[in-house]
N, C-alpha and C. Protein backbone atom coordinates (compact mmCIF):
# COMPACT_ATOMS: atom_id res chain seq x y z
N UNK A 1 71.12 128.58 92.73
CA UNK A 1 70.52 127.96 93.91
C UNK A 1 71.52 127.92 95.06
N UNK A 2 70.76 128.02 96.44
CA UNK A 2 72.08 127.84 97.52
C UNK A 2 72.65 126.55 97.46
N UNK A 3 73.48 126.32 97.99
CA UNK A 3 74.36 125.00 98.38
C UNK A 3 73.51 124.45 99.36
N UNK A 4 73.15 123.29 99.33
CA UNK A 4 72.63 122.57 100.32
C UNK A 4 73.94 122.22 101.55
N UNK A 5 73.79 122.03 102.55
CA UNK A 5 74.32 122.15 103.86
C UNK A 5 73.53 120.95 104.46
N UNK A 6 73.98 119.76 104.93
CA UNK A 6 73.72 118.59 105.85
C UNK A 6 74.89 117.92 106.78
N UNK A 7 74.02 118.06 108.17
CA UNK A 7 75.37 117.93 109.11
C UNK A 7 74.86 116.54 109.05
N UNK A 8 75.83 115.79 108.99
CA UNK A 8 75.79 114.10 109.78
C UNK A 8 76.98 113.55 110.57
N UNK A 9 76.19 113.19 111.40
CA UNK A 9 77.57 112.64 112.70
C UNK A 9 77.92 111.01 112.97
N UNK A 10 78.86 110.72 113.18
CA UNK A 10 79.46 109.39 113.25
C UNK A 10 81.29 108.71 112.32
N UNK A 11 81.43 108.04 112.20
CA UNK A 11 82.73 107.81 111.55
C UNK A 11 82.73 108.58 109.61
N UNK A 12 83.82 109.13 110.06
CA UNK A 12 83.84 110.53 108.73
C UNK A 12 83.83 109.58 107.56
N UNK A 13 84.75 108.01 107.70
CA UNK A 13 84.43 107.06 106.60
C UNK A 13 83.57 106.47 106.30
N UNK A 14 82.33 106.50 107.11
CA UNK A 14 81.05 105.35 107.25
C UNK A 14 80.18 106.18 107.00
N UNK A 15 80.35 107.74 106.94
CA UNK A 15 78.97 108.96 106.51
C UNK A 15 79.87 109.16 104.91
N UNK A 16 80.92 109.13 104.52
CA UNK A 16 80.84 109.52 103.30
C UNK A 16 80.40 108.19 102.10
N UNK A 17 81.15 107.34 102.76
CA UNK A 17 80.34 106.05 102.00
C UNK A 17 78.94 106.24 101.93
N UNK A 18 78.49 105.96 102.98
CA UNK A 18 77.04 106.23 102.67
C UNK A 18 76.44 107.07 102.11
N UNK A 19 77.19 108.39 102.35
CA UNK A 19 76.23 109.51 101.44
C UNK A 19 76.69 109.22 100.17
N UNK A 20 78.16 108.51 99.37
CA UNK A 20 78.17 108.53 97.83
C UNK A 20 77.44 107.60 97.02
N UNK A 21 76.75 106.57 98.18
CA UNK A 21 75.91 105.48 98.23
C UNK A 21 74.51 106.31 96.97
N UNK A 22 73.81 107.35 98.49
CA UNK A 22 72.77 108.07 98.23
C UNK A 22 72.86 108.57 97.14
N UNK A 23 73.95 109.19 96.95
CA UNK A 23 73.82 110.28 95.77
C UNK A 23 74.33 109.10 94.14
N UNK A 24 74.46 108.21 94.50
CA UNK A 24 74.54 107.04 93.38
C UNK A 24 76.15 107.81 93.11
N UNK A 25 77.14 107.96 93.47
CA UNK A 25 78.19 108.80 92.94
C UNK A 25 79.19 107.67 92.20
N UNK A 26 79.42 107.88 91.32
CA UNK A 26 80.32 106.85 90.67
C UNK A 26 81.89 107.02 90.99
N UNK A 27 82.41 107.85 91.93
CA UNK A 27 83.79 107.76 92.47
C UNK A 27 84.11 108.79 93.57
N UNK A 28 84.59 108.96 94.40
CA UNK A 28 84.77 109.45 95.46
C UNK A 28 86.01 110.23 95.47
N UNK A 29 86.32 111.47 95.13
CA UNK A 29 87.74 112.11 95.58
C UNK A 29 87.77 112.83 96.40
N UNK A 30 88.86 112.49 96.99
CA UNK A 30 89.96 113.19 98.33
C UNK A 30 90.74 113.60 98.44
N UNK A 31 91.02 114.57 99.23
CA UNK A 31 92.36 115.30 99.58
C UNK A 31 93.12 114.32 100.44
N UNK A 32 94.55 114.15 100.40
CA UNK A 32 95.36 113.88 100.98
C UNK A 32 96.43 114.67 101.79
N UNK A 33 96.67 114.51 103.22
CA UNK A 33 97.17 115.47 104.02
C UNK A 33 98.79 115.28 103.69
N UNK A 34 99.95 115.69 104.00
CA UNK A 34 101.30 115.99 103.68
C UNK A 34 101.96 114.75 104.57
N UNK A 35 101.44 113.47 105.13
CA UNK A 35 101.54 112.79 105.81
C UNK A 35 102.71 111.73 104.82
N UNK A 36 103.84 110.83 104.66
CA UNK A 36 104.68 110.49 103.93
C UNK A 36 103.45 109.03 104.01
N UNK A 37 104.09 108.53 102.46
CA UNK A 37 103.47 107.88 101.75
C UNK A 37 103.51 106.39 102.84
N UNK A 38 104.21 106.31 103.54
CA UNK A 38 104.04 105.09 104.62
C UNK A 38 103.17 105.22 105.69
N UNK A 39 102.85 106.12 105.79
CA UNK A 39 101.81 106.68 106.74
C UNK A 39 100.10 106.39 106.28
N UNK A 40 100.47 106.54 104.90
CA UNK A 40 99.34 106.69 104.28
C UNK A 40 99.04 105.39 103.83
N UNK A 41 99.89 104.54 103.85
CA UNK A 41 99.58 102.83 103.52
C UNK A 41 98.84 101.85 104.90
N UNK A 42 99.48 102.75 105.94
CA UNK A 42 99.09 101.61 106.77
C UNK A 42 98.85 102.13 108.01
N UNK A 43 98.05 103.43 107.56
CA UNK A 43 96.83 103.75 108.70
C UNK A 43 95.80 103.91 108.78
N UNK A 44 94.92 104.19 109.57
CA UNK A 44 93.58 103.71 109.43
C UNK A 44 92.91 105.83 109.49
N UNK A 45 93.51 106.58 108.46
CA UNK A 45 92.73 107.82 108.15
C UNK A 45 91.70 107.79 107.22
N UNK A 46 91.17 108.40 106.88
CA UNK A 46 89.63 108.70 106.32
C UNK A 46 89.49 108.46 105.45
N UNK A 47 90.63 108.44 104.19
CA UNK A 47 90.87 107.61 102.98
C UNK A 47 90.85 106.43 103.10
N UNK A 48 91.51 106.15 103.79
CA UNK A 48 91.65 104.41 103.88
C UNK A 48 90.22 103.58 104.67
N UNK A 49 89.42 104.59 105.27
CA UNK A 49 88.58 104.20 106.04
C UNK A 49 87.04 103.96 104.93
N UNK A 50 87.16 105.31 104.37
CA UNK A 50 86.42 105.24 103.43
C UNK A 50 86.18 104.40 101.81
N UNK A 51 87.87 104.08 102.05
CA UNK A 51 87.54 103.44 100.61
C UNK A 51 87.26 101.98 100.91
N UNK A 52 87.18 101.43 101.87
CA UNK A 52 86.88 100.14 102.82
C UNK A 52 85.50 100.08 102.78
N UNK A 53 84.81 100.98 103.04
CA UNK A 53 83.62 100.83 103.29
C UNK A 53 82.79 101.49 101.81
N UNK A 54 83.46 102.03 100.65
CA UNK A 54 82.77 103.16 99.59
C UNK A 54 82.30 101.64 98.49
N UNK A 55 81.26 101.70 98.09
CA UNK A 55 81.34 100.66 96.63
C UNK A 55 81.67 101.50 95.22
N UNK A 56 82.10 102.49 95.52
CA UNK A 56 82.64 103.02 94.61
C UNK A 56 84.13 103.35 94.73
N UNK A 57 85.12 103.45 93.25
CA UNK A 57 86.46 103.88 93.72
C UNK A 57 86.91 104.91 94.18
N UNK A 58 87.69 105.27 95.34
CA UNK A 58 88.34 105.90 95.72
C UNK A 58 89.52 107.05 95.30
N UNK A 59 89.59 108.15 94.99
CA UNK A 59 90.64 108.86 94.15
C UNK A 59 91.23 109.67 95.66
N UNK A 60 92.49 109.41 95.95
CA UNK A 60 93.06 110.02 96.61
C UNK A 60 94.22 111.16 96.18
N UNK A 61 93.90 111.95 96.25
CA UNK A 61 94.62 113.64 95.50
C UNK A 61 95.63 114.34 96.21
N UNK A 62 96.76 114.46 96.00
CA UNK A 62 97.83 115.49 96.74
C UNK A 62 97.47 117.01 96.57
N UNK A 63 97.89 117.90 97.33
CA UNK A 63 97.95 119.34 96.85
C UNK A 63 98.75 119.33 95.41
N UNK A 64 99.72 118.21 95.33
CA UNK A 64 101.01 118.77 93.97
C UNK A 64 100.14 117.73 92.99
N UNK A 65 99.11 117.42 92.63
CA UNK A 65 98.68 116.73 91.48
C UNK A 65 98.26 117.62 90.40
N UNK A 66 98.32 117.50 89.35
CA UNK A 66 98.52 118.62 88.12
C UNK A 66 97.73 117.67 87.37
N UNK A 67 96.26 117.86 86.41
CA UNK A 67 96.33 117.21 85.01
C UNK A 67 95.97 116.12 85.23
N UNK A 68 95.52 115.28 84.20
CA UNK A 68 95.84 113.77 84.04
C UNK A 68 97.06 113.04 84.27
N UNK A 69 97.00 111.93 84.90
CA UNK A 69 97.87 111.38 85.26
C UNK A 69 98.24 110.55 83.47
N UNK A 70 99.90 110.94 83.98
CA UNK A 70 101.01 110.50 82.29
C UNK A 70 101.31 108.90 82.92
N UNK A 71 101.40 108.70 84.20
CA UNK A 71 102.00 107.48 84.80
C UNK A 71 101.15 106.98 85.73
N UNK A 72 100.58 105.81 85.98
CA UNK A 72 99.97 105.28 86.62
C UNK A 72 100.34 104.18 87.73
N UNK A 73 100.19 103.47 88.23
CA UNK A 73 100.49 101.79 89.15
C UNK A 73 99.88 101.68 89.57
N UNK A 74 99.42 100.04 89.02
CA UNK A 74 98.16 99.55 89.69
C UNK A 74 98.54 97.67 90.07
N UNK A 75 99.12 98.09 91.38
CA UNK A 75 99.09 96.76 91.84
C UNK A 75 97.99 95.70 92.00
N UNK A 76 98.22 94.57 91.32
CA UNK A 76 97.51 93.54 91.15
C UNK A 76 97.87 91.92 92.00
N UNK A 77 97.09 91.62 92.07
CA UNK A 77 96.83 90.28 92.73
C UNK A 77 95.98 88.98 91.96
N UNK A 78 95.61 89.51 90.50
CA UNK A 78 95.31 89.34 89.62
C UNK A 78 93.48 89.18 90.11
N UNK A 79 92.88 89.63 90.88
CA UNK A 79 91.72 89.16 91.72
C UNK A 79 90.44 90.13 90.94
N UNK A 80 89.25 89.67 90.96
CA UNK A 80 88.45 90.86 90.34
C UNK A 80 88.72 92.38 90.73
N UNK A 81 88.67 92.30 92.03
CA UNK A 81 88.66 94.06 93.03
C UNK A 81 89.87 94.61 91.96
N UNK A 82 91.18 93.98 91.42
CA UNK A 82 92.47 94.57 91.03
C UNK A 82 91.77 94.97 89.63
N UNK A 83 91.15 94.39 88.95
CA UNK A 83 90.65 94.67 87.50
C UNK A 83 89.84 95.90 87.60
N UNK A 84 89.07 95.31 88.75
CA UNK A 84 88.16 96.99 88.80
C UNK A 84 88.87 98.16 89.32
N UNK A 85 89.94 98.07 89.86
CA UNK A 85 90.67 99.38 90.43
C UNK A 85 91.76 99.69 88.77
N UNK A 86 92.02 98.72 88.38
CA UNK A 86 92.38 98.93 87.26
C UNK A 86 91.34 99.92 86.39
N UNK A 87 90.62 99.22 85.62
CA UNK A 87 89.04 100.23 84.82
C UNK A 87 89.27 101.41 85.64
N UNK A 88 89.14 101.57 86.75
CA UNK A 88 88.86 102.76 87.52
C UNK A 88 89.68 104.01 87.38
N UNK A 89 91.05 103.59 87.13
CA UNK A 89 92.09 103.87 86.84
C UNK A 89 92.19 104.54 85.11
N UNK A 90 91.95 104.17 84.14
CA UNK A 90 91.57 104.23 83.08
C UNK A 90 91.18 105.44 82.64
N UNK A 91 90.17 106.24 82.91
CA UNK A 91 89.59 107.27 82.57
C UNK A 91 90.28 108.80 83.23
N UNK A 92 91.29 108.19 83.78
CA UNK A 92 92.41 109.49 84.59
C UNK A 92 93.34 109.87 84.21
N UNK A 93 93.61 108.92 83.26
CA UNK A 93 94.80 108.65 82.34
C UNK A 93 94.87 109.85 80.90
N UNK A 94 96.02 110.33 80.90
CA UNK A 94 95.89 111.29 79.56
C UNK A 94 96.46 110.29 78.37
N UNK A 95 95.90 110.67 77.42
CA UNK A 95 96.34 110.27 76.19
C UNK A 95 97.65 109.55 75.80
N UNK A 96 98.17 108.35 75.67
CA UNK A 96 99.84 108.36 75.75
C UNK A 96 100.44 107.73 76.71
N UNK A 97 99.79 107.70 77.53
CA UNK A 97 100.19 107.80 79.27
C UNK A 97 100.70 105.76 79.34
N UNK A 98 101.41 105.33 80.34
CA UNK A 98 101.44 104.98 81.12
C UNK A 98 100.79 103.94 82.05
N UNK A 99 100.37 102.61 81.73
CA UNK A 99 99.71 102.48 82.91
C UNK A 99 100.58 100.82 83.28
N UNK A 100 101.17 100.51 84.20
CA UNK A 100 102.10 99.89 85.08
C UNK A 100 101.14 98.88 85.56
N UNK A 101 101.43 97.55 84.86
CA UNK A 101 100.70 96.49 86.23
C UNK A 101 101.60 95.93 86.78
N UNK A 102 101.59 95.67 87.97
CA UNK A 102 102.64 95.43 89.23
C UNK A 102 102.17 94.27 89.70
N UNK A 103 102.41 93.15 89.27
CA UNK A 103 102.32 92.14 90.52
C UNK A 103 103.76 91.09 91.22
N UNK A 104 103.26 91.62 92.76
CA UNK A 104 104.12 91.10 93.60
C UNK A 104 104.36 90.02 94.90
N UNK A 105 104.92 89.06 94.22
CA UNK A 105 104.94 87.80 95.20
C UNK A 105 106.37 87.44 95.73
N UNK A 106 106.06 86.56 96.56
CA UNK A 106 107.21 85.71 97.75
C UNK A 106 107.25 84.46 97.00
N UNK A 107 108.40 84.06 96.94
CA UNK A 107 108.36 82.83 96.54
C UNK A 107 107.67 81.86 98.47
N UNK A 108 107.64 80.57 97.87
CA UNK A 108 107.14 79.61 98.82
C UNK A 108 108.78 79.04 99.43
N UNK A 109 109.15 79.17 101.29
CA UNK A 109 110.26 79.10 101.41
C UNK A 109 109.77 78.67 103.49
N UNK A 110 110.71 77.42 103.37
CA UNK A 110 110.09 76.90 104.10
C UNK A 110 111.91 76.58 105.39
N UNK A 111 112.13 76.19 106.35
CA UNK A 111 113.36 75.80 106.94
C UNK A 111 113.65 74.61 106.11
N UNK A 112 113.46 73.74 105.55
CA UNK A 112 113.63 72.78 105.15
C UNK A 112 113.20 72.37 103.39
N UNK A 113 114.10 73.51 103.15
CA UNK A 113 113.91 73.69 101.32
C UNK A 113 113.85 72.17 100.67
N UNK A 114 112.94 71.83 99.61
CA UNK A 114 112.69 70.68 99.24
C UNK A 114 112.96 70.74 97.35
N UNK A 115 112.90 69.92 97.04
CA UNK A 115 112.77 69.79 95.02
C UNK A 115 111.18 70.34 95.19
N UNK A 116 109.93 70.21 95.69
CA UNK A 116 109.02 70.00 95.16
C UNK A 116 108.49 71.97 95.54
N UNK A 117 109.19 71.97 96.78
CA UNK A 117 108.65 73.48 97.11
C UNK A 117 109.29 74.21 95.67
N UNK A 118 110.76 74.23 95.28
CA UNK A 118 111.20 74.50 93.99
C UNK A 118 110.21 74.72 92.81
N UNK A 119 109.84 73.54 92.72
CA UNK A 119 109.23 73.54 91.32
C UNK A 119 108.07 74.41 91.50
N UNK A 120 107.29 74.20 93.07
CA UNK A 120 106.42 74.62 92.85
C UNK A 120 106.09 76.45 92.59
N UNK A 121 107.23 76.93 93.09
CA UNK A 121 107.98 78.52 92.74
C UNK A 121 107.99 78.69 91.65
N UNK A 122 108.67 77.87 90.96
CA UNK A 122 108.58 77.83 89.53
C UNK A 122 107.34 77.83 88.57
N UNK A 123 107.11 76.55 88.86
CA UNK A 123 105.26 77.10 88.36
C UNK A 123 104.95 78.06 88.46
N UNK A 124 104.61 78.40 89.58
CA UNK A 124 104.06 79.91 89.63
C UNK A 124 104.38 80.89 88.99
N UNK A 125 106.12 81.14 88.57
CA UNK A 125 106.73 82.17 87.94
C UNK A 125 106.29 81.91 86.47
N UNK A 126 106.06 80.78 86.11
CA UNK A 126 105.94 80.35 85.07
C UNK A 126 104.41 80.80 84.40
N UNK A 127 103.53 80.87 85.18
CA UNK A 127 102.00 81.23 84.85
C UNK A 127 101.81 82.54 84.89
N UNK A 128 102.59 83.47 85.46
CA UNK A 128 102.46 85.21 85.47
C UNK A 128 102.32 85.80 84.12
N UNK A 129 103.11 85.32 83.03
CA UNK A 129 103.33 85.68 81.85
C UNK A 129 101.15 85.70 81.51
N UNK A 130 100.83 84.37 81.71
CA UNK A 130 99.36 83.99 81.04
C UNK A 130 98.68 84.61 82.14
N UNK A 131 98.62 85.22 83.29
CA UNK A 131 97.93 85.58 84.30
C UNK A 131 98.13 87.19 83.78
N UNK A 132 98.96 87.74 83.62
CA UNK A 132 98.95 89.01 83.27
C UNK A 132 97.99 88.87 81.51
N UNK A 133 98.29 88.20 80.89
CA UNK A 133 97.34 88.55 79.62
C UNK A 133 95.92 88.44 79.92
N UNK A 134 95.68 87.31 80.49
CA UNK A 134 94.06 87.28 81.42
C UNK A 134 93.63 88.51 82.16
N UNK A 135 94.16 89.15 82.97
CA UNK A 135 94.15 90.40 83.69
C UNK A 135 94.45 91.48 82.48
N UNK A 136 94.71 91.85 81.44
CA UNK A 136 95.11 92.68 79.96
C UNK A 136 93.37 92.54 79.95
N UNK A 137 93.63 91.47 79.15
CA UNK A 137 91.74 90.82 78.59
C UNK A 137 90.76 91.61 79.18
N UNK A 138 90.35 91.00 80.52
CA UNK A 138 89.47 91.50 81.08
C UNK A 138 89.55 93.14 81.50
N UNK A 139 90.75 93.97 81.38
CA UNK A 139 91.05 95.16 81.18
C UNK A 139 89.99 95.97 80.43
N UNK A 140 90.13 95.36 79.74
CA UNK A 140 89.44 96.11 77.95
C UNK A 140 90.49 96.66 77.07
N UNK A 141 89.26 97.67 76.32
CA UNK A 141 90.69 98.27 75.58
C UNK A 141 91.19 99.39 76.20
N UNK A 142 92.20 99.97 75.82
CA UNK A 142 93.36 101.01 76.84
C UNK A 142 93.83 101.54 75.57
N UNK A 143 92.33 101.73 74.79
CA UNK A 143 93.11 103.02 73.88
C UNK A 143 93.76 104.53 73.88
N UNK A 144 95.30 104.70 73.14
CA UNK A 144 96.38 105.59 74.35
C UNK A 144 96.96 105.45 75.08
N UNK A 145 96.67 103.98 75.75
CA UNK A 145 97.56 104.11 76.95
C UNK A 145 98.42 102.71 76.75
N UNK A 146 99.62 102.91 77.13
CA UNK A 146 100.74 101.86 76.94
C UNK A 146 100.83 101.12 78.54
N UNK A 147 100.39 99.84 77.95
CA UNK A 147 100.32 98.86 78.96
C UNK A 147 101.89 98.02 79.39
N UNK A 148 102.14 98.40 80.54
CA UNK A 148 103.52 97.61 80.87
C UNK A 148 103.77 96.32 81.99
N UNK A 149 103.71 95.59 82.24
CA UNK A 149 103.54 94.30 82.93
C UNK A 149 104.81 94.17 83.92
N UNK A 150 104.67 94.08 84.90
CA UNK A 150 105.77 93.75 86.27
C UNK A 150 105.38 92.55 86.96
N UNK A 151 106.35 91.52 86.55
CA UNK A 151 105.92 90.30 87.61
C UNK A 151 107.35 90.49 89.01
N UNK A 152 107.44 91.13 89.90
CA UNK A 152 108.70 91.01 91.33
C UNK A 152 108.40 90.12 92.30
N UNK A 153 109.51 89.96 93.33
CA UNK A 153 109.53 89.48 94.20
C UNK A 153 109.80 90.36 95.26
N UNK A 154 109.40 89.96 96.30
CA UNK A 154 109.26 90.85 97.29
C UNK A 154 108.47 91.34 98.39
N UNK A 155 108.52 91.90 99.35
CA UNK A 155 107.22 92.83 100.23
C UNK A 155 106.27 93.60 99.29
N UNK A 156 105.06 93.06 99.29
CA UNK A 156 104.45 94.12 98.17
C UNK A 156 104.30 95.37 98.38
N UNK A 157 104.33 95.64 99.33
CA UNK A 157 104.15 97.46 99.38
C UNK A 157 105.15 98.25 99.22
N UNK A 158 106.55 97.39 99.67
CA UNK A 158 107.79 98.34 99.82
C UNK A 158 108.19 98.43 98.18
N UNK A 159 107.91 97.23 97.83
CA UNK A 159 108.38 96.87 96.07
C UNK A 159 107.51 97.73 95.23
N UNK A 160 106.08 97.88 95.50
CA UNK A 160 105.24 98.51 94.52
C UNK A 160 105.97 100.06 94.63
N UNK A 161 106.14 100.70 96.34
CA UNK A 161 106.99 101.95 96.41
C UNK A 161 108.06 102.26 95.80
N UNK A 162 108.80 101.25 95.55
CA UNK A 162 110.33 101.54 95.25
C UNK A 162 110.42 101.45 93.25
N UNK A 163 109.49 100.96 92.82
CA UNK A 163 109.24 101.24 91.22
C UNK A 163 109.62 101.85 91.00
N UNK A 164 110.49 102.39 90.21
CA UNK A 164 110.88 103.55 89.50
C UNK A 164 110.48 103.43 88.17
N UNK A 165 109.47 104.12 87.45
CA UNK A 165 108.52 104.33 86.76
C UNK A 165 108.75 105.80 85.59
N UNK A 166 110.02 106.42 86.10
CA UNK A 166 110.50 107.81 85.58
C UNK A 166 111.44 106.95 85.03
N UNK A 167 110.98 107.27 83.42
CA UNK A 167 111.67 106.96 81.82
C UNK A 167 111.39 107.99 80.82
């Protein structure tokens, strides 16, 4: 049969959402241009535009991607959207592989450091351990794949970048 051919005009992220809408598509992949990976965090191109507006996940693809992915990162916030980009994540994965949960916070830090702001840092550091098994849980199972847990401190984007993940 020929290829069907449909022109539609308006924002390139707001027609592909919608059309993966139509076609019920259960994930959306993209090419990614040679643009450095900071570029690609925090601009507003067609990937980023689209996966904003897609109810489905987003797969963003280099020219140098080979195979199933052996190594994964999936920064978390421990929030539903992170579980589902997690799952999403899951089925890309080869056998064996890899999959990195990253979560990254600031401690609470104020001009006028107190005992109670303290503790309350603490707490927090203190609940990651049970917040990451809750976020495991609702995972599912990850049969094959070796689950590794990151609680940092830090800028989350520069920290999730700077992982070194090659072992």
């Amino acid at each position: 049969p020929e290829p069907r051919v449909e022109v539609r005009y308006g924002e390139t992220g707001v027609q592909l959402a919608e059309l993966a809408s139509e076609l019920d598509a259960r994930l959306i992949v993209m090419g990614i241009g040679p643009y450095a990976v900071r570029h690609r965090l925090f601009s507003t191109g067609t990937v980023w535009n689209t996966s904003h507006r897609a109810s489905q996940p987003v797969l963003a693809v280099s020219e140098h991607a080979r195979g199933l992915a052996r190594v994964a990162v999936v920064a978390t916030d421990f929030s539903p959207e992170s579980i589902t980009a997690a799952r999403a994540a899951l089925p890309l994965l080869a056998d064996g592989a890899i999959l990195h949960l990253v979560h990254v916070w600031r401690r609470v830090a104020t001009a006028f450091p107190s005992a109670e702001l303290a503790q309350l840092n603490e707490r927090y550091a203190a609940s990651l351990s049970e917040q990451f098994q809750r976020f495991r849980t609702a995972l599912g199972r990850c049969e094959g794949i070796v689950v590794e847990t990151h609680a940092l401190e830090g800028a989350p984007a520069e920290v999730v970048l700077a992982i070194d993940v090659e072992r």
